[in-house]
N, C-alpha and C. Protein backbone atom coordinates (compact mmCIF):
# COMPACT_ATOMS: atom_id res chain seq x y z
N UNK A 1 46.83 107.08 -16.61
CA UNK A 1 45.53 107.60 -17.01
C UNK A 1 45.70 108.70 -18.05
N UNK A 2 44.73 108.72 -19.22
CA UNK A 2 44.94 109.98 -20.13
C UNK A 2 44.29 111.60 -19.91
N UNK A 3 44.16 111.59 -18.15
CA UNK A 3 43.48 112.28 -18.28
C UNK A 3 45.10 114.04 -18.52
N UNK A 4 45.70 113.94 -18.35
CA UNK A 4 46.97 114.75 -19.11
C UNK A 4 47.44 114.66 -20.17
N UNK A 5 48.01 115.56 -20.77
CA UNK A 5 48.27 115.99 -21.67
C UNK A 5 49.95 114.74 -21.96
N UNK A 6 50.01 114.04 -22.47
CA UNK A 6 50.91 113.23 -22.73
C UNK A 6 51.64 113.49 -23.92
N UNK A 7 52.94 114.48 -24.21
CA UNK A 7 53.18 114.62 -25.38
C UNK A 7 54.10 112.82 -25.98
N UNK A 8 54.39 112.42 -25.11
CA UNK A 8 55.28 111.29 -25.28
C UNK A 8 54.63 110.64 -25.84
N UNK A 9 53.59 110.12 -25.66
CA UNK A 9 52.64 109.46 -26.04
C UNK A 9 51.85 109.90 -27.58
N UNK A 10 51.85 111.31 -27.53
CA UNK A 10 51.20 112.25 -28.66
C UNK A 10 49.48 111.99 -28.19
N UNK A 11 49.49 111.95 -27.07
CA UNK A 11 47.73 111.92 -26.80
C UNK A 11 47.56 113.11 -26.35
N UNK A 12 46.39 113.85 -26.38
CA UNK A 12 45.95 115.12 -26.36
C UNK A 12 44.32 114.77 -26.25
N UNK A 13 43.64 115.27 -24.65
CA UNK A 13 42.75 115.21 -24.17
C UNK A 13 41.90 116.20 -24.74
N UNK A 14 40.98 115.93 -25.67
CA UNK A 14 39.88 116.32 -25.93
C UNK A 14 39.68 118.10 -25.77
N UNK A 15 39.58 118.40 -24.41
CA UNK A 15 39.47 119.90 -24.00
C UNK A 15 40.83 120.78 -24.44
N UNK A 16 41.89 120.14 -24.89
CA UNK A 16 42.94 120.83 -25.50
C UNK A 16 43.26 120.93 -26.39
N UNK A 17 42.16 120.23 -27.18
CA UNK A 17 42.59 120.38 -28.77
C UNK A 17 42.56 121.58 -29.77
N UNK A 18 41.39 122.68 -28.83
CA UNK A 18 41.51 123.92 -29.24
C UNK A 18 42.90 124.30 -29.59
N UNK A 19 43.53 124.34 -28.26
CA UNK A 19 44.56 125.11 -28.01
C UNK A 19 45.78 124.34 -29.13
N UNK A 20 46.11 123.15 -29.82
CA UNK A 20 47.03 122.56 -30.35
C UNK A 20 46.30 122.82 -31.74
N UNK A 21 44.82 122.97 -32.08
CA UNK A 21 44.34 123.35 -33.74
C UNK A 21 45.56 124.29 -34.24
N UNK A 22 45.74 125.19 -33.82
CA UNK A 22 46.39 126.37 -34.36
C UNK A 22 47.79 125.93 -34.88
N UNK A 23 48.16 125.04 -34.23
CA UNK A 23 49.69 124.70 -34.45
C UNK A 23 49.66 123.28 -35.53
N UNK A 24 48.86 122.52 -35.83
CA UNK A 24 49.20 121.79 -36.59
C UNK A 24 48.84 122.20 -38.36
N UNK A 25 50.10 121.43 -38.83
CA UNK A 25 50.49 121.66 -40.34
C UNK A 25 49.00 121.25 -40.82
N UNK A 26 48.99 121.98 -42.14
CA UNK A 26 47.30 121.81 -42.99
C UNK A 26 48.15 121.76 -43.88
N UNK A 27 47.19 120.29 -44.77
CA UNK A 27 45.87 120.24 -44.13
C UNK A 27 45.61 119.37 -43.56
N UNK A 28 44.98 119.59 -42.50
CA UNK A 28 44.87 118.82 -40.85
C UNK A 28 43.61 117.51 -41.98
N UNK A 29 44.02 116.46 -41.50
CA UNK A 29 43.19 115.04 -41.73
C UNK A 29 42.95 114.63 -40.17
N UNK A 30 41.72 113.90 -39.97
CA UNK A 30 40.69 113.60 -39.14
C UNK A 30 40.18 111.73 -39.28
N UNK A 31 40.28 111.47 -38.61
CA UNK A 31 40.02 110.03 -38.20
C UNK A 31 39.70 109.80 -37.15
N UNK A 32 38.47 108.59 -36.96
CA UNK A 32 38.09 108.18 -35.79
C UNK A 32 38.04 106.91 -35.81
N UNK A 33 38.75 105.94 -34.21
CA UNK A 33 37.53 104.82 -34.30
C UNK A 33 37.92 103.78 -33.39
N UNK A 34 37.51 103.27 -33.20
CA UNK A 34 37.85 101.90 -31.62
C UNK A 34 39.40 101.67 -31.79
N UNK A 35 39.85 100.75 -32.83
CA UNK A 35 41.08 100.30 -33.06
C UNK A 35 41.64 99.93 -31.29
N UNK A 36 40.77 98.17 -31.65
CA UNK A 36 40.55 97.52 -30.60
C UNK A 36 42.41 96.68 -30.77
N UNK A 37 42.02 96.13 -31.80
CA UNK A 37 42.75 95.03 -31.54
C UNK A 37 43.71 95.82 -33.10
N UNK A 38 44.61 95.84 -33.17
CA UNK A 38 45.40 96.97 -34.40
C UNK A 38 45.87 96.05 -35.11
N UNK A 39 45.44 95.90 -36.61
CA UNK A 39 45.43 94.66 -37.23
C UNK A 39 46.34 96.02 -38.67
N UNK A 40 46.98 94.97 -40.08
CA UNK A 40 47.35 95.50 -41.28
C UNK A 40 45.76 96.11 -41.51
N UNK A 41 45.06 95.86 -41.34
CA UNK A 41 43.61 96.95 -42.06
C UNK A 41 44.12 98.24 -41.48
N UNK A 42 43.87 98.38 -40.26
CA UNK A 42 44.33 99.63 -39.62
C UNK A 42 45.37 100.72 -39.68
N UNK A 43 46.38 99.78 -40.00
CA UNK A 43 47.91 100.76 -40.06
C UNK A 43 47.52 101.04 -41.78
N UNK A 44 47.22 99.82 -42.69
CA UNK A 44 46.78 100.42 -44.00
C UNK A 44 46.01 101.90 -43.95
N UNK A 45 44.89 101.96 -43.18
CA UNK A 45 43.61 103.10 -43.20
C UNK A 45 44.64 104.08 -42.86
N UNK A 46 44.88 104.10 -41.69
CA UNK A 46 45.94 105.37 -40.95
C UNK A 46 47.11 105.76 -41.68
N UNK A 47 47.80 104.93 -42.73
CA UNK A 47 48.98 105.58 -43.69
C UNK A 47 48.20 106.36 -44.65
N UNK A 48 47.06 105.77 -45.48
CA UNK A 48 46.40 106.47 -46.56
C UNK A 48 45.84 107.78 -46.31
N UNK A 49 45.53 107.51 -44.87
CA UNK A 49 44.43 109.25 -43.96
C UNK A 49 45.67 110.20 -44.39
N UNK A 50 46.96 109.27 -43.49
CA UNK A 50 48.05 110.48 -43.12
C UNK A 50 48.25 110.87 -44.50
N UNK A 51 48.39 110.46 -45.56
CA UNK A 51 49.17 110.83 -47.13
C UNK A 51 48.06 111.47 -47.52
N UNK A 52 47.10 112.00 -47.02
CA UNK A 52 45.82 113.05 -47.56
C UNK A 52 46.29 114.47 -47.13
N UNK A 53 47.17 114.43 -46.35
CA UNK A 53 47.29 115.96 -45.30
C UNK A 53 48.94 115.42 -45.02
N UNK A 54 49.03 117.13 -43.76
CA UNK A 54 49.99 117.73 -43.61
C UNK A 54 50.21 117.30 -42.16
N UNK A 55 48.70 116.47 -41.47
CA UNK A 55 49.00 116.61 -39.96
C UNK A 55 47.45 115.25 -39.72
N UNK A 56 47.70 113.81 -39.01
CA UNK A 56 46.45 113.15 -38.63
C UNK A 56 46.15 113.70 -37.56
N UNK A 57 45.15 113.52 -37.17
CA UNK A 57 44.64 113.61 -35.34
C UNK A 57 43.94 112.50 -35.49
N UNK A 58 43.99 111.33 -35.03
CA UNK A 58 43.11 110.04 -34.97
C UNK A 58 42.46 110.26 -33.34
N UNK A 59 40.95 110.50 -33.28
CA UNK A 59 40.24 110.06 -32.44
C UNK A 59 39.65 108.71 -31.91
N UNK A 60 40.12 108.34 -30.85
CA UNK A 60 39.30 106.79 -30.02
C UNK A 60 38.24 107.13 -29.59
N UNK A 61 37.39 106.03 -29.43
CA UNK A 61 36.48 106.11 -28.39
C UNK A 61 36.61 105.56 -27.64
N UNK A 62 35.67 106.61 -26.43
CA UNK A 62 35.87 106.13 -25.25
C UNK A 62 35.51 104.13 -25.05
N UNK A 63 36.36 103.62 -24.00
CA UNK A 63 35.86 102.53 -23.77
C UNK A 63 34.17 102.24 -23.80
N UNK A 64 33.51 103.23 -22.65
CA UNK A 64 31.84 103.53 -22.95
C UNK A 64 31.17 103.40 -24.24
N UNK A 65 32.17 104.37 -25.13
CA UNK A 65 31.31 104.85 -26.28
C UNK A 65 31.37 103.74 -27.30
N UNK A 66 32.71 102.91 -27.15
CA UNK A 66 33.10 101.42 -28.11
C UNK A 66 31.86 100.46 -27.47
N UNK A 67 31.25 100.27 -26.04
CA UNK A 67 30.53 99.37 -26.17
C UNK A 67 29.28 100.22 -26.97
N UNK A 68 28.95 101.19 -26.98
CA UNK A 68 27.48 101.51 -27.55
C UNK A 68 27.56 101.23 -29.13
N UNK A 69 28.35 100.91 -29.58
CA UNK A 69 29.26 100.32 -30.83
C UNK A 69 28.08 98.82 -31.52
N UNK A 70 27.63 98.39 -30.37
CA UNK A 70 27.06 97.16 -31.10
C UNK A 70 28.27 96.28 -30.88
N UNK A 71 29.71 96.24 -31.03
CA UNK A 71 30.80 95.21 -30.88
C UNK A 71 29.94 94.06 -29.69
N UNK A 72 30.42 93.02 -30.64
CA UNK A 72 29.81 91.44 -30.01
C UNK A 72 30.90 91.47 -28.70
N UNK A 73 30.34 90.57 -27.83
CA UNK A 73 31.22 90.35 -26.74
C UNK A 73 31.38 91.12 -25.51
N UNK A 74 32.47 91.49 -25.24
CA UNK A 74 33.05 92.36 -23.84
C UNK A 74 34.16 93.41 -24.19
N UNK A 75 33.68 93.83 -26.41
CA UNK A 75 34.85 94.98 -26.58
C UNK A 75 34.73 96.19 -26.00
N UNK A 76 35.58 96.86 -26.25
CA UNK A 76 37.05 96.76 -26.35
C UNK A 76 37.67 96.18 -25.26
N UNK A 77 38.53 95.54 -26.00
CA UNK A 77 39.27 94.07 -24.97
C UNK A 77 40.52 95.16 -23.76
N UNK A 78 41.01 96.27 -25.25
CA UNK A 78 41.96 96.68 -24.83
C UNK A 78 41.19 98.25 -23.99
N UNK A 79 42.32 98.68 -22.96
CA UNK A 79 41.61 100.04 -22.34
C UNK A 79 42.03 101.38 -23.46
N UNK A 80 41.38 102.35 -22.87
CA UNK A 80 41.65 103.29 -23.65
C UNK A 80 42.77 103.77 -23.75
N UNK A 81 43.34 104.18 -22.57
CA UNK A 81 45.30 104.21 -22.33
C UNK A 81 45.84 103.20 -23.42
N UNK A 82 45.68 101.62 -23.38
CA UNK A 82 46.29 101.20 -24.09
C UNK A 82 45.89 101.04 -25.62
N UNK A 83 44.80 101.33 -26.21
CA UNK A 83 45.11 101.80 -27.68
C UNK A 83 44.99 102.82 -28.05
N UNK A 84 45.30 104.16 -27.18
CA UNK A 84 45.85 105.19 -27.37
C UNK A 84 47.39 105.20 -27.40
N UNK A 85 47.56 104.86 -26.35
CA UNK A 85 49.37 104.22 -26.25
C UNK A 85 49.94 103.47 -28.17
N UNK A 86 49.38 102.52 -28.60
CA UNK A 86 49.50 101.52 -29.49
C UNK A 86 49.36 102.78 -31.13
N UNK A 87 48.31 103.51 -30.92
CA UNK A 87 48.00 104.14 -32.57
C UNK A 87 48.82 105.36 -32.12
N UNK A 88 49.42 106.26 -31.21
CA UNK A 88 50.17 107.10 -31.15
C UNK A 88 51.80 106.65 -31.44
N UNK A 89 51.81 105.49 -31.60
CA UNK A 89 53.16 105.09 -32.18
C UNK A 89 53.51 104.80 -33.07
N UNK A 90 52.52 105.02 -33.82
CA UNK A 90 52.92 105.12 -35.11
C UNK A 90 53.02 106.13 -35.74
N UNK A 91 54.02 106.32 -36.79
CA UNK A 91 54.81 107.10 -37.14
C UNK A 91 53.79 108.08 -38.13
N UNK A 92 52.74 107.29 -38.95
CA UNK A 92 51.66 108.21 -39.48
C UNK A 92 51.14 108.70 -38.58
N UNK A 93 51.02 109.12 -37.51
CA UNK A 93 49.80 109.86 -36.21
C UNK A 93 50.51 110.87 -35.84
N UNK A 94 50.28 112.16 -36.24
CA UNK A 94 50.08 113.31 -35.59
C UNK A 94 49.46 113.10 -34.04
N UNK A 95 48.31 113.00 -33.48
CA UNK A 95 47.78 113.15 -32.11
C UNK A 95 46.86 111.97 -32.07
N UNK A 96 46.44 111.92 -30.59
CA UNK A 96 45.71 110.97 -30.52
C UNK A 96 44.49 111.82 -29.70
N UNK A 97 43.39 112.05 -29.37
CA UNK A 97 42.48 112.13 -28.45
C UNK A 97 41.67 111.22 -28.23
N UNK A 98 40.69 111.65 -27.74
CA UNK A 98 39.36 110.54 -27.79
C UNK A 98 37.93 111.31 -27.26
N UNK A 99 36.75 110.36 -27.69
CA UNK A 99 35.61 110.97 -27.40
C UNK A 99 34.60 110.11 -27.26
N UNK A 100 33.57 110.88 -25.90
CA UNK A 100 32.62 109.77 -25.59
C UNK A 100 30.98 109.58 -25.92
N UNK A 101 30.88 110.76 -27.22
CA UNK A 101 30.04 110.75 -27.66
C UNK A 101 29.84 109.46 -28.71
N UNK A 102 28.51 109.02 -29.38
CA UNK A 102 28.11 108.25 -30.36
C UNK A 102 29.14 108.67 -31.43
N UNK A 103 29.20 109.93 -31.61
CA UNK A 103 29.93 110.55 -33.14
C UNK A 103 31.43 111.46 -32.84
N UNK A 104 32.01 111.48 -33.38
CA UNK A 104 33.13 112.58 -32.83
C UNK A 104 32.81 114.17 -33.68
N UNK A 105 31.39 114.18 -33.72
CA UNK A 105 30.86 115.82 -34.38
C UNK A 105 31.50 116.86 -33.28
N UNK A 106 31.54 116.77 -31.92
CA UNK A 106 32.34 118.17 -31.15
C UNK A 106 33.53 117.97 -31.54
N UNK A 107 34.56 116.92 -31.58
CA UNK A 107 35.56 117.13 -32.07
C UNK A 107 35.85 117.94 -33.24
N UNK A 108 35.02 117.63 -34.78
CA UNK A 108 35.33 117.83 -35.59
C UNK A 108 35.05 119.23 -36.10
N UNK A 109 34.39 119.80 -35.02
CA UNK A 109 33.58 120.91 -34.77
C UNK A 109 35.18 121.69 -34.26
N UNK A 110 35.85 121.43 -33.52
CA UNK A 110 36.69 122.05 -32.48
C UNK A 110 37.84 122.23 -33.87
N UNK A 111 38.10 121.13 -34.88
CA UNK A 111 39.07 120.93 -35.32
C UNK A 111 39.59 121.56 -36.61
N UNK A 112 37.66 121.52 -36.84
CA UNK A 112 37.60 122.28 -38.14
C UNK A 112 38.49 121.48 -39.33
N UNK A 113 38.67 119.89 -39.50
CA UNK A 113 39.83 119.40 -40.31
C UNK A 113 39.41 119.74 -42.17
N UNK A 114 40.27 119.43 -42.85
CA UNK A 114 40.30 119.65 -44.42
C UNK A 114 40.01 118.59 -44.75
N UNK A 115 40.50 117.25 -44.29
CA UNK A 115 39.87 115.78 -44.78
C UNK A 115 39.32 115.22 -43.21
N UNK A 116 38.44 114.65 -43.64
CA UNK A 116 37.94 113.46 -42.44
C UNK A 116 37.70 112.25 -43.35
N UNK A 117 38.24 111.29 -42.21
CA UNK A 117 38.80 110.15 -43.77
C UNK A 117 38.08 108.45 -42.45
N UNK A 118 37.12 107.73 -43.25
CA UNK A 118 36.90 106.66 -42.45
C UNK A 118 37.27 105.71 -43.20
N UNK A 119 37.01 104.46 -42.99
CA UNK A 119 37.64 103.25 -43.35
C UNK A 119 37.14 103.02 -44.58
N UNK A 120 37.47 101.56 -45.19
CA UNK A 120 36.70 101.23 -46.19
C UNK A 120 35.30 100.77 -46.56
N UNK A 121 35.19 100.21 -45.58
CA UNK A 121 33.53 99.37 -45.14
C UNK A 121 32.71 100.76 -44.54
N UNK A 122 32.81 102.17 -45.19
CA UNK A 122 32.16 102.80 -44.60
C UNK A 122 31.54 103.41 -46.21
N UNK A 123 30.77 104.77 -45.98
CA UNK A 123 30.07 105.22 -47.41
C UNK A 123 30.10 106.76 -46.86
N UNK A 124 30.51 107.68 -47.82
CA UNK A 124 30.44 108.86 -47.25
C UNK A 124 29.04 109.34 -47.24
N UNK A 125 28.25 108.73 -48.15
CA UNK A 125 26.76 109.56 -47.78
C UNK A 125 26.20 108.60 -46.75
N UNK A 126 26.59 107.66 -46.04
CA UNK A 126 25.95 107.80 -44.97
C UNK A 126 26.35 107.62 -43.84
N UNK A 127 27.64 108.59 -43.74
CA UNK A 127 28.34 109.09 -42.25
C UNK A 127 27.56 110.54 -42.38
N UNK A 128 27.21 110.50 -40.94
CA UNK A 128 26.48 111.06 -40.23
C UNK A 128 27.04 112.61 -39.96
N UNK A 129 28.30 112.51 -40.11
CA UNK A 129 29.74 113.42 -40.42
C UNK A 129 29.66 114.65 -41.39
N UNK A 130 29.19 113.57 -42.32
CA UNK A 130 29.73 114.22 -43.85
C UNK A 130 28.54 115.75 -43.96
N UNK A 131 27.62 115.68 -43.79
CA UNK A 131 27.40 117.72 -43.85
C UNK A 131 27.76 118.44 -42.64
N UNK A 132 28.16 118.19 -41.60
CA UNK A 132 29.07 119.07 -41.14
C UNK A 132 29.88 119.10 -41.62
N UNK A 133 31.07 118.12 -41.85
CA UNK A 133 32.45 118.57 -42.64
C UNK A 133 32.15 119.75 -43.71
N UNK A 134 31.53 119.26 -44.43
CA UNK A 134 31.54 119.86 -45.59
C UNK A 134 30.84 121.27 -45.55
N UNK A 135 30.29 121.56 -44.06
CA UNK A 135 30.03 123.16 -43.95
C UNK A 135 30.56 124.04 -43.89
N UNK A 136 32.13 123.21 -43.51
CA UNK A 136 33.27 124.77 -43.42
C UNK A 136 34.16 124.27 -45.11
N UNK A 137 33.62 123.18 -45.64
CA UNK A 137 34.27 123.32 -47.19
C UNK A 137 35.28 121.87 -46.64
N UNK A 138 35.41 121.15 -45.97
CA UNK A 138 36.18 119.83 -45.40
C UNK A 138 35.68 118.88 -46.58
N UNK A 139 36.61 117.91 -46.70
CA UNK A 139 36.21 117.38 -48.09
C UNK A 139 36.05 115.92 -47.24
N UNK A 140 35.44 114.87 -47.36
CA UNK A 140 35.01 113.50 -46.45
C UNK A 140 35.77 112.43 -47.73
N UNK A 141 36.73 111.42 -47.41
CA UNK A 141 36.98 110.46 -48.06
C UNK A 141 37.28 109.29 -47.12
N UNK A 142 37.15 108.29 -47.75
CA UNK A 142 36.73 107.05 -47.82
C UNK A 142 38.62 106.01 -48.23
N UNK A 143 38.89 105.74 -47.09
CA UNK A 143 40.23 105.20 -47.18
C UNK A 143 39.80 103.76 -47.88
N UNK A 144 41.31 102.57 -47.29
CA UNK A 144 41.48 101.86 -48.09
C UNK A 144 40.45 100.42 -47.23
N UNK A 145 40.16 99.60 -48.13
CA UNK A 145 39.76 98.25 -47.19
C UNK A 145 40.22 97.15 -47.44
N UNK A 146 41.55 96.73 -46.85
CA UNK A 146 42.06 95.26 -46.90
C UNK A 146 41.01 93.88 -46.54
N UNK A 147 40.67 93.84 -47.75
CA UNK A 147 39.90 92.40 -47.53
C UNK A 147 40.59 91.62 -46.36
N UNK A 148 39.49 90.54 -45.65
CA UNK A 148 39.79 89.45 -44.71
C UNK A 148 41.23 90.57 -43.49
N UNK A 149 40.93 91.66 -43.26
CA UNK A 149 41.14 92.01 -42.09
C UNK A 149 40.50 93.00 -41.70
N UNK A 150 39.92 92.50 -40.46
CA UNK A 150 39.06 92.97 -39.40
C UNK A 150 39.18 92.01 -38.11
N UNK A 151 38.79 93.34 -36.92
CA UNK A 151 38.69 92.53 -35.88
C UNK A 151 38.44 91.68 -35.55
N UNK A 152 37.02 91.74 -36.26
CA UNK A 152 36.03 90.86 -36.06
C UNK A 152 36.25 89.11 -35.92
N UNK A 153 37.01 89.67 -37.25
CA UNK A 153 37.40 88.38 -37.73
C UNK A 153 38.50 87.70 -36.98
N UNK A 154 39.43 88.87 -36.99
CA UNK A 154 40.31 88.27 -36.01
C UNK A 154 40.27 87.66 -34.80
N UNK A 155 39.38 88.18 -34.32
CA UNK A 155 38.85 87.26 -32.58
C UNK A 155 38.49 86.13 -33.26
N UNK A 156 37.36 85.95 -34.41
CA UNK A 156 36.69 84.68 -34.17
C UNK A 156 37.55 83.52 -34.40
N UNK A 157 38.86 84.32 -35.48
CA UNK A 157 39.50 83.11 -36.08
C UNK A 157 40.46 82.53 -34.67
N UNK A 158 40.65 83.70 -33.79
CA UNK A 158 41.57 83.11 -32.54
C UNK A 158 40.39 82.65 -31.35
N UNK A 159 39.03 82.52 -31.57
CA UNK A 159 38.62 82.19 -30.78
C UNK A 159 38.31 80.27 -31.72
N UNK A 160 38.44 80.03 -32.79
CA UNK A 160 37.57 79.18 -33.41
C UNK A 160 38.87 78.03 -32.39
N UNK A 161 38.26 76.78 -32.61
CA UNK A 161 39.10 75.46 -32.35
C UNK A 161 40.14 74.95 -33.41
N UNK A 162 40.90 74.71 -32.70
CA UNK A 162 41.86 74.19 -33.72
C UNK A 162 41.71 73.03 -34.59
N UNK A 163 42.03 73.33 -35.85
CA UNK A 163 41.46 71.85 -36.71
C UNK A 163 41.96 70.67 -36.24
């Protein structure tokens, strides 16, 4: 369970992130997001975040908060332990937490980061994010988007029938 402090892992529960702000290299970069099923889109997004800064903290959401997501089906397939486990191993990830709000605004609030960086299929004017960041002077960018990978896609193509 994540509810401890797992350095092995590099997961770091939410209520302790105060206490670890102080210690990571700036400039601290910020990421959030299901990273259900961890496809080349993903490890692409998460190398480009990390090469913005000195230190990632990638936030999950909670299993809860991934279904309020709209995701078709019964996502996230995977639990939160295990794609916390999966994006803390990689070698771009500074920390992992997670959060069970709609938005990770208390996080980013706690974290105070220099970049907050979302995927490609996203728009900075309309993350919901972007004027808080930018109240303590946080700059919001917009990573990379590998065409034809997504989850999405990926289930359907492993759910479709074989020709």
């Amino acid at each position: 369970m994540l509810d401890k402090w797992d350095s092995s892992l590099k997961c770091l529960p939410p209520e302790r992130l105060h206490e670890m702000a102080a210690r990571l290299a700036r400039p601290l970069v910020f990421t959030n997001g299901v990273f259900d099923i961890l496809h080349a889109g993903h490890v692409r997004s998460l190398e480009a975040a990390s090469a913005q800064g000195s230190s990632l903290v990638v936030a999950l959401n909670t299993d809860r908060s991934a279904r309020g997501l709209g995701k078709r089906g019964d996502r996230p397939y995977h639990t939160l332990e295990d794609r916390a486990r999966v994006v803390g191993a990689l070698a771009c990830v500074s920390w992992v937490t997670w959060f069970d709000d709609p938005t990770p605004e208390a996080l980013l609030t706690a974290l105070r980061p220099d970049v907050y960086v979302k995927g490609g299929d996203y728009r900075v004017e309309d993350l919901p994010e972007t004027p808080l960041v930018r109240s303590w002077g946080g700059r919001v960018s917009i990573g990379p988007y590998l065409p034809g990978h997504s989850s999405t896609q990926l289930i359907e193509h492993l759910r479709a029938p074989a020709p």
